[in-house]
N, C-alpha and C. Protein backbone atom coordinates (compact mmCIF):
# COMPACT_ATOMS: atom_id res chain seq x y z
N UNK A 1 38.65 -5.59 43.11
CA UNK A 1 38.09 -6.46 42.10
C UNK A 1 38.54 -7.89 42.33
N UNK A 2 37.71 -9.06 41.80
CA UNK A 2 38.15 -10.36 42.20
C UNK A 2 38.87 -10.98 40.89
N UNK A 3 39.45 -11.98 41.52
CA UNK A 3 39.87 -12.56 40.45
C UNK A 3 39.26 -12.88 39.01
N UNK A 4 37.83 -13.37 39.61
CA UNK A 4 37.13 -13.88 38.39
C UNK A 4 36.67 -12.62 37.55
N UNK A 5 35.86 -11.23 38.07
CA UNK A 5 35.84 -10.17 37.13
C UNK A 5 36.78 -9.75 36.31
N UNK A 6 38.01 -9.81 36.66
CA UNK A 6 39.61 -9.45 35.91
C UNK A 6 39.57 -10.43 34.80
N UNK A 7 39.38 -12.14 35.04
CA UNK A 7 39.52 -12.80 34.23
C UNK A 7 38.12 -12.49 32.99
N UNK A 8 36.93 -12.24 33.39
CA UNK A 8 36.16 -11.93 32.68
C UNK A 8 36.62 -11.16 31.52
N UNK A 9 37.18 -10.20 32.74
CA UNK A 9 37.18 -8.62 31.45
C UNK A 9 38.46 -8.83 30.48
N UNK A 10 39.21 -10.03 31.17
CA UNK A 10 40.35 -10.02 30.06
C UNK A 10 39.96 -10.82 28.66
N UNK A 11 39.14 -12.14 29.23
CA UNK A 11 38.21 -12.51 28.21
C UNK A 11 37.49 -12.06 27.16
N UNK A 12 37.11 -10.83 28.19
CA UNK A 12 35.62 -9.99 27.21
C UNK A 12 36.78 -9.18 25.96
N UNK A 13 37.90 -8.39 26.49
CA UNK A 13 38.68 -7.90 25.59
C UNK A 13 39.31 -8.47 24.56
N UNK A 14 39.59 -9.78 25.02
CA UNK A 14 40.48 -10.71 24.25
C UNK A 14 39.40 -11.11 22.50
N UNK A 15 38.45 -11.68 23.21
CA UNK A 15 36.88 -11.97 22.45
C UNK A 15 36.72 -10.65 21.50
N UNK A 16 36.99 -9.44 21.59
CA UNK A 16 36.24 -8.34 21.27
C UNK A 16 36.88 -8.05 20.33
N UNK A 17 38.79 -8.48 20.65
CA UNK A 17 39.45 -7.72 19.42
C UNK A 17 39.94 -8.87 18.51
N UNK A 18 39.75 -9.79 19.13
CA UNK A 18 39.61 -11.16 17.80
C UNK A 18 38.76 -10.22 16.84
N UNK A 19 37.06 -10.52 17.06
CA UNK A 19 36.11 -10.29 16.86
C UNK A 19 36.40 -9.03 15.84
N UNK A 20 36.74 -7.24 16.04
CA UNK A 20 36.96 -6.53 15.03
C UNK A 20 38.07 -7.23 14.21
N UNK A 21 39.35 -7.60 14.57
CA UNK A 21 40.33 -8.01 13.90
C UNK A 21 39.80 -8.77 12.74
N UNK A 22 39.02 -9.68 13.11
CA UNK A 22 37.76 -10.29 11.50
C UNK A 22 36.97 -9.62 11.06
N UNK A 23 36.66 -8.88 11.51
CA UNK A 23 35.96 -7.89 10.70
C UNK A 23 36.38 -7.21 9.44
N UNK A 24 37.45 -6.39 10.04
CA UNK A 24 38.22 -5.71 9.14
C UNK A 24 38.93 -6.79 8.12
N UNK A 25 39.66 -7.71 8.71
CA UNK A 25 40.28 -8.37 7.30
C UNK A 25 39.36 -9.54 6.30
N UNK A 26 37.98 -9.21 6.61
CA UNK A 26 37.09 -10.02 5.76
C UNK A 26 36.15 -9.10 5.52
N UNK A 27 36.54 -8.41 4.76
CA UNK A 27 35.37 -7.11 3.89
C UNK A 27 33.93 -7.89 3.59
N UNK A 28 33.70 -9.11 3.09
CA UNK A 28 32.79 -9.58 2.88
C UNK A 28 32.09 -10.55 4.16
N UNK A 29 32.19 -9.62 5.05
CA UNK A 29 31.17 -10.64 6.26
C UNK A 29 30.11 -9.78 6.33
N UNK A 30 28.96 -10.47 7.38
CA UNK A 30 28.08 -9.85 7.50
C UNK A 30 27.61 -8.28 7.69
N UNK A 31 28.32 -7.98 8.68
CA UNK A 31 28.38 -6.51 8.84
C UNK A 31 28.60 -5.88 7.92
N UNK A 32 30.28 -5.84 7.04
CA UNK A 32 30.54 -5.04 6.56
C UNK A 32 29.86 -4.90 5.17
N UNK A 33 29.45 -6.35 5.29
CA UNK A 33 28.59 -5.99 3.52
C UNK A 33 27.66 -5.17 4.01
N UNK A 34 27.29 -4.69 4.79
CA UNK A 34 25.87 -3.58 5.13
C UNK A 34 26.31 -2.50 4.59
N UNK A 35 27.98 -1.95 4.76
CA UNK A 35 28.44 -0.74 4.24
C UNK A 35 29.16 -0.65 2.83
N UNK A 36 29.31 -1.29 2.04
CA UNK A 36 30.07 -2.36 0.85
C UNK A 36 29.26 -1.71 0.14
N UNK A 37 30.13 -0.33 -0.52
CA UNK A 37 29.41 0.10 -2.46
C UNK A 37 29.06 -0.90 -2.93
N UNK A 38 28.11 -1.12 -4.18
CA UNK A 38 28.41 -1.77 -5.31
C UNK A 38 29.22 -1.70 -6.50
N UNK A 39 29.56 -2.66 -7.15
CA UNK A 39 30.46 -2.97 -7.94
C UNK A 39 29.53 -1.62 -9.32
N UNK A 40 30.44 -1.09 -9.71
CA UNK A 40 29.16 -0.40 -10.95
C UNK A 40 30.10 0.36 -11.71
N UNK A 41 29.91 0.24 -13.29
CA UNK A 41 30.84 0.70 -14.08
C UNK A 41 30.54 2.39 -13.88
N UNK A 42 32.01 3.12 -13.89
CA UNK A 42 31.89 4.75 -14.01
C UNK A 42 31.87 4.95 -15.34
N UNK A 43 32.89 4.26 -16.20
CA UNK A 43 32.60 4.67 -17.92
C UNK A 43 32.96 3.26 -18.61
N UNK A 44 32.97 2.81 -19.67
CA UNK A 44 33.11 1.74 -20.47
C UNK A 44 34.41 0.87 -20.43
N UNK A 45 35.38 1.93 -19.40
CA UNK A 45 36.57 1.01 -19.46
C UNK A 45 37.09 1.39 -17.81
N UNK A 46 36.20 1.99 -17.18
CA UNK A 46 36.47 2.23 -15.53
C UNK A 46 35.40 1.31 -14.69
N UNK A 47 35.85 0.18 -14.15
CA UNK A 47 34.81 -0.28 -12.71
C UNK A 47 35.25 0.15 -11.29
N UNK A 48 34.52 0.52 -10.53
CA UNK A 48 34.51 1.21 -9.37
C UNK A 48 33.69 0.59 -8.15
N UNK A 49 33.77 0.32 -7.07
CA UNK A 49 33.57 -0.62 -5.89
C UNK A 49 34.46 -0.50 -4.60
N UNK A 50 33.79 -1.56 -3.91
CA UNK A 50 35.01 -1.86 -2.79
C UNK A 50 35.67 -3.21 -2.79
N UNK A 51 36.44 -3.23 -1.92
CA UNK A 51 37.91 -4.27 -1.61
C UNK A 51 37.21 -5.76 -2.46
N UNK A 52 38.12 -6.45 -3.51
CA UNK A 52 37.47 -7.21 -4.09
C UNK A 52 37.86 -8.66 -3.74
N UNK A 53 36.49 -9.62 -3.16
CA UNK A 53 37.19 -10.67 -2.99
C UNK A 53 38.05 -11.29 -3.87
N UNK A 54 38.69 -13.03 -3.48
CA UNK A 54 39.07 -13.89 -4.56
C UNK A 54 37.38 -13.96 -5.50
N UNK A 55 36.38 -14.18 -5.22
CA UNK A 55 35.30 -14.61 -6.14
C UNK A 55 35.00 -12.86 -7.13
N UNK A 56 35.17 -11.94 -6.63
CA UNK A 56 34.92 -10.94 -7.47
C UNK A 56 36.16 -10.45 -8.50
N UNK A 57 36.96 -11.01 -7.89
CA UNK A 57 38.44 -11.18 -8.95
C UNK A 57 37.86 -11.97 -10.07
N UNK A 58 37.27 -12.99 -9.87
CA UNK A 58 37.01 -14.19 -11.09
C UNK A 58 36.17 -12.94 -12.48
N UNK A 59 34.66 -12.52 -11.45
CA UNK A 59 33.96 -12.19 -12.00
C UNK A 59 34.98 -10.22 -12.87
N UNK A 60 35.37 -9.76 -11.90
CA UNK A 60 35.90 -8.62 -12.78
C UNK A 60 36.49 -9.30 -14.18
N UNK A 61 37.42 -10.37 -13.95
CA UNK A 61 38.59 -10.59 -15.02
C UNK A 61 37.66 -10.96 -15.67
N UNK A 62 36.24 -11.77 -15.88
CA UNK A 62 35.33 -12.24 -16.84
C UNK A 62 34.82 -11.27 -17.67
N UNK A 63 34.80 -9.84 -16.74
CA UNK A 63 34.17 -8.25 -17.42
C UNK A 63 35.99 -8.08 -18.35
N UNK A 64 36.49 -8.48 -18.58
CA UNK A 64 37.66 -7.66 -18.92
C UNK A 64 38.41 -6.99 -18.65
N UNK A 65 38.69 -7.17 -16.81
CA UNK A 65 39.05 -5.92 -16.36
C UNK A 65 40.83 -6.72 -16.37
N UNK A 66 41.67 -5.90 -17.07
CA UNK A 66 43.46 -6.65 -16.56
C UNK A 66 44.05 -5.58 -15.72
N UNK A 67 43.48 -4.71 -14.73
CA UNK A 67 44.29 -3.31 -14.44
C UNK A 67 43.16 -3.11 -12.93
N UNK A 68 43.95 -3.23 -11.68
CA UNK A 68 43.05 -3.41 -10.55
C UNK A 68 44.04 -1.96 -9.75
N UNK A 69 43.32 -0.86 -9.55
CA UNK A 69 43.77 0.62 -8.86
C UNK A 69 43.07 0.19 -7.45
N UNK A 70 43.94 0.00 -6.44
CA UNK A 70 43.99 -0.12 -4.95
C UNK A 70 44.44 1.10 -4.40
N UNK A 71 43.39 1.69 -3.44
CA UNK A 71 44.14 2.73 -2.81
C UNK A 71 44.15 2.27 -1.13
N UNK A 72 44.57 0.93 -0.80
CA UNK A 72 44.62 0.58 0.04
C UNK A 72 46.29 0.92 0.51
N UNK A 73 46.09 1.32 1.93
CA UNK A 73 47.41 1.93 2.62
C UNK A 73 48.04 0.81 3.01
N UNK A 74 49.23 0.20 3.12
CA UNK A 74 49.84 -1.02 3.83
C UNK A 74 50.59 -0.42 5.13
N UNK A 75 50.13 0.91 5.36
CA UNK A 75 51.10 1.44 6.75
C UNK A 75 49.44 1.43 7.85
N UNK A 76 48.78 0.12 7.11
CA UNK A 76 47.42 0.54 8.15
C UNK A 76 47.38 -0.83 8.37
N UNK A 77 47.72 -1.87 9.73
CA UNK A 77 47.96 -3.01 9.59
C UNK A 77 47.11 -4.22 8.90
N UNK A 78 45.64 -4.02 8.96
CA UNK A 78 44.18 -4.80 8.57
C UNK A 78 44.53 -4.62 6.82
N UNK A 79 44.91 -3.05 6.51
CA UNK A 79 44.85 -3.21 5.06
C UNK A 79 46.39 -3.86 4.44
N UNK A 80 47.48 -4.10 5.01
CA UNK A 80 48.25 -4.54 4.64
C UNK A 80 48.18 -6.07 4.44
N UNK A 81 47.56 -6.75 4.73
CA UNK A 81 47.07 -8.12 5.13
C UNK A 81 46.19 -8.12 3.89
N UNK A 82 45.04 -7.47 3.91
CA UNK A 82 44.39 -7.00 2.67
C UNK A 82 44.76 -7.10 1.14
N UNK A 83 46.01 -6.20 1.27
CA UNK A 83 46.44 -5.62 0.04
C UNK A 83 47.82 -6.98 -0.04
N UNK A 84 48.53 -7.91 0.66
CA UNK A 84 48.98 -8.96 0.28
C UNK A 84 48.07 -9.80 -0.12
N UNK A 85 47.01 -9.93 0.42
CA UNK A 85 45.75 -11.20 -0.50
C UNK A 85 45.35 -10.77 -2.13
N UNK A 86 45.21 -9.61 -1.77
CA UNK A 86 44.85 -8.66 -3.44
C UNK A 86 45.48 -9.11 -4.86
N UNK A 87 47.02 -9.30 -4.16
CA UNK A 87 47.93 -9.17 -4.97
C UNK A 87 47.77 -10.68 -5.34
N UNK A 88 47.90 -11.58 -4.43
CA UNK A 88 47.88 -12.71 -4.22
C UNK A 88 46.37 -13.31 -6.00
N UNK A 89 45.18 -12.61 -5.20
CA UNK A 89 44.24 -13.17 -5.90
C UNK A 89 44.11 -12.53 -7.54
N UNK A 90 44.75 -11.28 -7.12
CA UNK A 90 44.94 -10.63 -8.66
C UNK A 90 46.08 -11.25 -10.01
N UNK A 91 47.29 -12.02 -8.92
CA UNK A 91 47.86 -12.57 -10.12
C UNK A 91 47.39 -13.81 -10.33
N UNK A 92 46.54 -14.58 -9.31
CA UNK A 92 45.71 -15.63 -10.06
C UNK A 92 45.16 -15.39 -10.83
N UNK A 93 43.97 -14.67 -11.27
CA UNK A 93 43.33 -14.62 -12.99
C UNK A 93 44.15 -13.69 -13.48
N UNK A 94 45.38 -12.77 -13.28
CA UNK A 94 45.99 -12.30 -14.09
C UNK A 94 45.97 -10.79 -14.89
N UNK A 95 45.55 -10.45 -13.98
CA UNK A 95 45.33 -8.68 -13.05
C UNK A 95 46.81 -8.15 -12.81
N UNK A 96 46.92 -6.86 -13.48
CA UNK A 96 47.70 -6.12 -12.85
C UNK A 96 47.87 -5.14 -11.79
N UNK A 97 48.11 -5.19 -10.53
CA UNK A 97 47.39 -4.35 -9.32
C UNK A 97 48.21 -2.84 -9.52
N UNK A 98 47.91 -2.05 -9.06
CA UNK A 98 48.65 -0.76 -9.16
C UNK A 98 48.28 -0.16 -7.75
N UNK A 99 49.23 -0.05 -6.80
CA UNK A 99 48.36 0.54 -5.91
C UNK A 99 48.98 1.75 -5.20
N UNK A 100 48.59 2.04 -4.75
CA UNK A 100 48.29 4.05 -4.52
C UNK A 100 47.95 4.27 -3.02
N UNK A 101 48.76 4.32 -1.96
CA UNK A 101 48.28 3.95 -0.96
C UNK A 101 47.69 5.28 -0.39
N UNK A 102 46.54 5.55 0.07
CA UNK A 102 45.86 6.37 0.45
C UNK A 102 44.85 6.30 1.69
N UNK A 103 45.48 6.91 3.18
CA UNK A 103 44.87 6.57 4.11
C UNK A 103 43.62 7.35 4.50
N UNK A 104 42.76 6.22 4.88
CA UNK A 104 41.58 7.31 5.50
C UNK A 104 40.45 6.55 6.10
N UNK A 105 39.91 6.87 7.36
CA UNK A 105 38.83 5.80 8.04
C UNK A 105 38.00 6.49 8.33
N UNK A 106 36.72 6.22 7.68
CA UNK A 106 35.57 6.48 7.87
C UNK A 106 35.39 8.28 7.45
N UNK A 107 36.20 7.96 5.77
CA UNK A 107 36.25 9.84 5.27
C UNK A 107 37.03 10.62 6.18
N UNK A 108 38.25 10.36 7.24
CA UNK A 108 38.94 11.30 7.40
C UNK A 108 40.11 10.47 7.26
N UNK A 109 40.61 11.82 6.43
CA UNK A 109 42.10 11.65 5.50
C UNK A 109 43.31 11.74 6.57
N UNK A 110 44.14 10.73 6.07
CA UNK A 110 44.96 10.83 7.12
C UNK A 110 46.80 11.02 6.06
N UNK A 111 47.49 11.69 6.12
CA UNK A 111 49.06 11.47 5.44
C UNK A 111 48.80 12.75 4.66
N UNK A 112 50.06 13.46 4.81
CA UNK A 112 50.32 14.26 3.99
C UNK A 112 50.66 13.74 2.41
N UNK A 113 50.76 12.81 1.82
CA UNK A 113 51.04 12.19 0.83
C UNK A 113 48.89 11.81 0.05
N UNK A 114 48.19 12.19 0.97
CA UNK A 114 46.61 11.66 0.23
C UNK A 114 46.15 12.51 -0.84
N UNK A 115 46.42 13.61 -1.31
CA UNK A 115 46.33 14.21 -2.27
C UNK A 115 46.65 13.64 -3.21
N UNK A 116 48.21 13.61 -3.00
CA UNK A 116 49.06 13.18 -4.51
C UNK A 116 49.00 11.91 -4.91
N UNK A 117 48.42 11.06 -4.07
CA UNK A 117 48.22 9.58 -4.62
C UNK A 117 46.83 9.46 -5.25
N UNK A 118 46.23 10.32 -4.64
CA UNK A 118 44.89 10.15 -5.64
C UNK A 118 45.22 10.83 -6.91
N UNK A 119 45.77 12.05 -6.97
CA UNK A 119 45.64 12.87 -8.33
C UNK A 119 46.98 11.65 -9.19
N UNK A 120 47.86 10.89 -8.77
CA UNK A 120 48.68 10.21 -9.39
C UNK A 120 48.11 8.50 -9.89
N UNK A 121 47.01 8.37 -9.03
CA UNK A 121 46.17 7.12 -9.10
C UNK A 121 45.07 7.64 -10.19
N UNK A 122 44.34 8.79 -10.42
CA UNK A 122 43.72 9.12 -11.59
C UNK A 122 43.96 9.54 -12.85
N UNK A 123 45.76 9.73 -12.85
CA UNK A 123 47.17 10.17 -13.82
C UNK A 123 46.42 8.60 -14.56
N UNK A 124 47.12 7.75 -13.77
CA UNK A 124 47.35 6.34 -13.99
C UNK A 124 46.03 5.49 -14.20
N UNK A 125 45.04 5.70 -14.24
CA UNK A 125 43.67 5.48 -14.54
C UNK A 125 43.16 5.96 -15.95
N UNK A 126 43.43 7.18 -16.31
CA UNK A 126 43.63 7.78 -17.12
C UNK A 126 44.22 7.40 -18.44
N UNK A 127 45.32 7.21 -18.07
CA UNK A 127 46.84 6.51 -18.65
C UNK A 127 46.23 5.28 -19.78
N UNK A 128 45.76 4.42 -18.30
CA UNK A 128 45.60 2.73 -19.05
C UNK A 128 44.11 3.09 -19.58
N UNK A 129 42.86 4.00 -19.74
CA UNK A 129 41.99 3.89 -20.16
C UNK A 129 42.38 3.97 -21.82
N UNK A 130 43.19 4.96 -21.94
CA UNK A 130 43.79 5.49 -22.78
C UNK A 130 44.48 4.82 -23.76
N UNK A 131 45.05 3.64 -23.14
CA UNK A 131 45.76 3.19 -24.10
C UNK A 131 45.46 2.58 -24.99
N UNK A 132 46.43 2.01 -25.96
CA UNK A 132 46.13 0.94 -27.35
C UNK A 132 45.14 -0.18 -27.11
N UNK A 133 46.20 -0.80 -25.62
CA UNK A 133 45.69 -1.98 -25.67
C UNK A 133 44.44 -1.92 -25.01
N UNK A 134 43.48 -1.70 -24.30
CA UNK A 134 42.56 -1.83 -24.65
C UNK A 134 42.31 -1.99 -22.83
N UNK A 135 42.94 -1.58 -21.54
CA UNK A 135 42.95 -1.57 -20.73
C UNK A 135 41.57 -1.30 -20.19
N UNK A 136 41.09 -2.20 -19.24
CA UNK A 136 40.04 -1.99 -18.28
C UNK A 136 40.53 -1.93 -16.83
N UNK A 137 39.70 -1.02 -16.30
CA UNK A 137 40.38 -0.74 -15.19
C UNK A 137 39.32 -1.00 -14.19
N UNK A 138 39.70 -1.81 -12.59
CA UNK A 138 39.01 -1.86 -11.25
C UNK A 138 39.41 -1.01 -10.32
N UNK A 139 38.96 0.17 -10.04
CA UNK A 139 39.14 0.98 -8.72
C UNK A 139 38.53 0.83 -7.92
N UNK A 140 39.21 1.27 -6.99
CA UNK A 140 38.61 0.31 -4.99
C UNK A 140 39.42 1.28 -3.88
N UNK A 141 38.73 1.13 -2.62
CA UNK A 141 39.56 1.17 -1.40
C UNK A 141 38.94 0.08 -0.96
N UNK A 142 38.96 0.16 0.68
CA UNK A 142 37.60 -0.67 1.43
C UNK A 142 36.55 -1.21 1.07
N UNK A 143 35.66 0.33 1.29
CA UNK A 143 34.50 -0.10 1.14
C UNK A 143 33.90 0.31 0.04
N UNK A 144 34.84 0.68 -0.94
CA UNK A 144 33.86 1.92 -1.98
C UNK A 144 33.69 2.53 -2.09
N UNK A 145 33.81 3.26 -0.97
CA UNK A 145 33.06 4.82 -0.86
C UNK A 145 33.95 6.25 -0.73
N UNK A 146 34.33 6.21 0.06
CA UNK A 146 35.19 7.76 0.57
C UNK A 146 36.76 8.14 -0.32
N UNK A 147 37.67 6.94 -0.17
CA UNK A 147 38.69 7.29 -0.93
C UNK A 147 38.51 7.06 -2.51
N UNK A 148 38.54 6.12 -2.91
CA UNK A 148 37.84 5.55 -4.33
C UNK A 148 37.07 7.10 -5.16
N UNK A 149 36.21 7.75 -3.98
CA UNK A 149 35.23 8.94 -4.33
C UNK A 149 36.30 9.89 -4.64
N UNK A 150 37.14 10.19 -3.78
CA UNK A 150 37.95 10.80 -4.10
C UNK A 150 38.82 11.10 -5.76
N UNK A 151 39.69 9.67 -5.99
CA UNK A 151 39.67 9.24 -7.14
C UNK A 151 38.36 10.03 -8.60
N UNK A 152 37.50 9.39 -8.47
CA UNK A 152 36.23 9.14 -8.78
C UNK A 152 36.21 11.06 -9.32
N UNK A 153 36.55 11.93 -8.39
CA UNK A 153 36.06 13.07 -8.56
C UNK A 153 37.14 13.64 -9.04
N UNK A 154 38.41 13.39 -9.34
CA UNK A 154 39.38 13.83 -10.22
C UNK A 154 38.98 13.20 -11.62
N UNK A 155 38.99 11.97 -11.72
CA UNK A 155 38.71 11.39 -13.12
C UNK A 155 37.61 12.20 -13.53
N UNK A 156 36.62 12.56 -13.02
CA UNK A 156 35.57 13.26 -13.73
C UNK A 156 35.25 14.73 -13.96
N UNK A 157 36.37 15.63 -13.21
CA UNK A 157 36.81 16.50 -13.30
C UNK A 157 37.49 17.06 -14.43
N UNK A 158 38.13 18.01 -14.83
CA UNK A 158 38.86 18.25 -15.90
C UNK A 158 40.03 18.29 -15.98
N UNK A 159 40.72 17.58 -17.30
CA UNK A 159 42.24 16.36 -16.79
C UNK A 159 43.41 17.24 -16.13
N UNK A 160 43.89 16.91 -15.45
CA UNK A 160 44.81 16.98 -14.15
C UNK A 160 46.24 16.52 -14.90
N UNK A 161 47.16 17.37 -14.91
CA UNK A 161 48.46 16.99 -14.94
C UNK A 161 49.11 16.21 -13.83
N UNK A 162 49.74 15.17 -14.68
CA UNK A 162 50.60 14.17 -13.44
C UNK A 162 50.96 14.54 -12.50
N UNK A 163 50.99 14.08 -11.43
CA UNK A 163 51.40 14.27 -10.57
C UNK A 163 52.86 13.78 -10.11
N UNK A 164 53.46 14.10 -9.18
CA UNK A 164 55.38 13.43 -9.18
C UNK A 164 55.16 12.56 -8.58
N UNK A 165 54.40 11.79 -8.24
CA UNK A 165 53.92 10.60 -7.35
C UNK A 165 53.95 9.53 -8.58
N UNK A 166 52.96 9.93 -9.24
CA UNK A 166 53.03 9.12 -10.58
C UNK A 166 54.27 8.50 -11.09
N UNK A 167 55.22 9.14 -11.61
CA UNK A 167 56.51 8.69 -12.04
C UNK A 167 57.21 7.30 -11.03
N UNK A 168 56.99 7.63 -9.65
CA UNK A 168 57.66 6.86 -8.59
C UNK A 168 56.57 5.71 -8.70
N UNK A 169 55.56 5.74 -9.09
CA UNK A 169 54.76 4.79 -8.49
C UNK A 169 54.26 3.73 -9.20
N UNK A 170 55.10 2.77 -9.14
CA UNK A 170 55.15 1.41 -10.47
C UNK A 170 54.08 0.15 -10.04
N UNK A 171 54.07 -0.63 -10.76
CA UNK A 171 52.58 -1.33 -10.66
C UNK A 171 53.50 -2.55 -9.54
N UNK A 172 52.44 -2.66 -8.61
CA UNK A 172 52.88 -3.67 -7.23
C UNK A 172 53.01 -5.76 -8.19
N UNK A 173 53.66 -6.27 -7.53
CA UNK A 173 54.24 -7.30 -8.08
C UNK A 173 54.04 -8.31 -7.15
């Protein structure tokens, strides 16, 4: 091989994983909005979607939402980056994030721990629907779809005793 094909291909690689590397940590680009649930209430005090920008932060907190359920994993490097902006944009309008880390790409589950964070993330969903004050809640992974569903199908299921995950698992700061 010559010099210049090597340099190509190191180019072409270099270019390629920039290229996903933005992908993944900007949920709202072109592509990925192709795969991007919509935002859509499950019951009067549950909203359900994917990864929420700073501008859909504005608009949730305008719906009433003070209680944001992330089941974004931070042992997954794109979502850790993710889930520091979250936090970031959630205590700007003044969101409490709770998050539940639960791995999984493209619907396959990954951690022996993905069970119990969902059944402890729908404990805790549950919990704040429930309460006095008057809690609205935003649930999310990614894109909306697969883990969130998960979630999604315990809450609507018939109620589930806490899980020991629950107890350990205090709202992110």
């Amino acid at each position: 091989m010559s010099r210049k094909t090597i340099w190509i291909g190191i180019i072409a690689w270099g270019f390629l994983t920039f290229f996903v590397a933005w992908v993944l940590i900007t949920p709202d680009n072109p592509l990925t909005k192709l795969y991007r649930a919509p935002i859509q209430q499950l019951s009067d005090r549950v909203t359900t979607g994917p990864y929420p920008t700073a501008t859909d932060f504005q608009t949730l907190k305008s719906q009433g939402i003070t209680a944001d359920v992330s089941l974004l994993d931070p042992k997954i490097p794109y979502e850790r980056i993710l889930l520091n902006r979250e936090k970031r944009n959630a205590q700007a309008v003044g969101i409490q994030v709770y998050d539940f880390p639960v791995a999984s790409i493209l619907g396959q589950r990954f951690g022996s721990y993905y069970d119990a964070h969902v059944q402890a993330a729908a404990h805790t969903i549950d919990s704040l629907r429930k309460d006095s004050q008057g809690d609205k809640v935003y649930l999310h992974c990614y894109l909306g779809q697969h883990r969130m569903a998960a979630v999604r199908t315990v809450l609507t299921a018939k109620p589930q005793a806490p899980s020991s995950v629950e107890a350990s698992t205090n709202p992110v700061r």
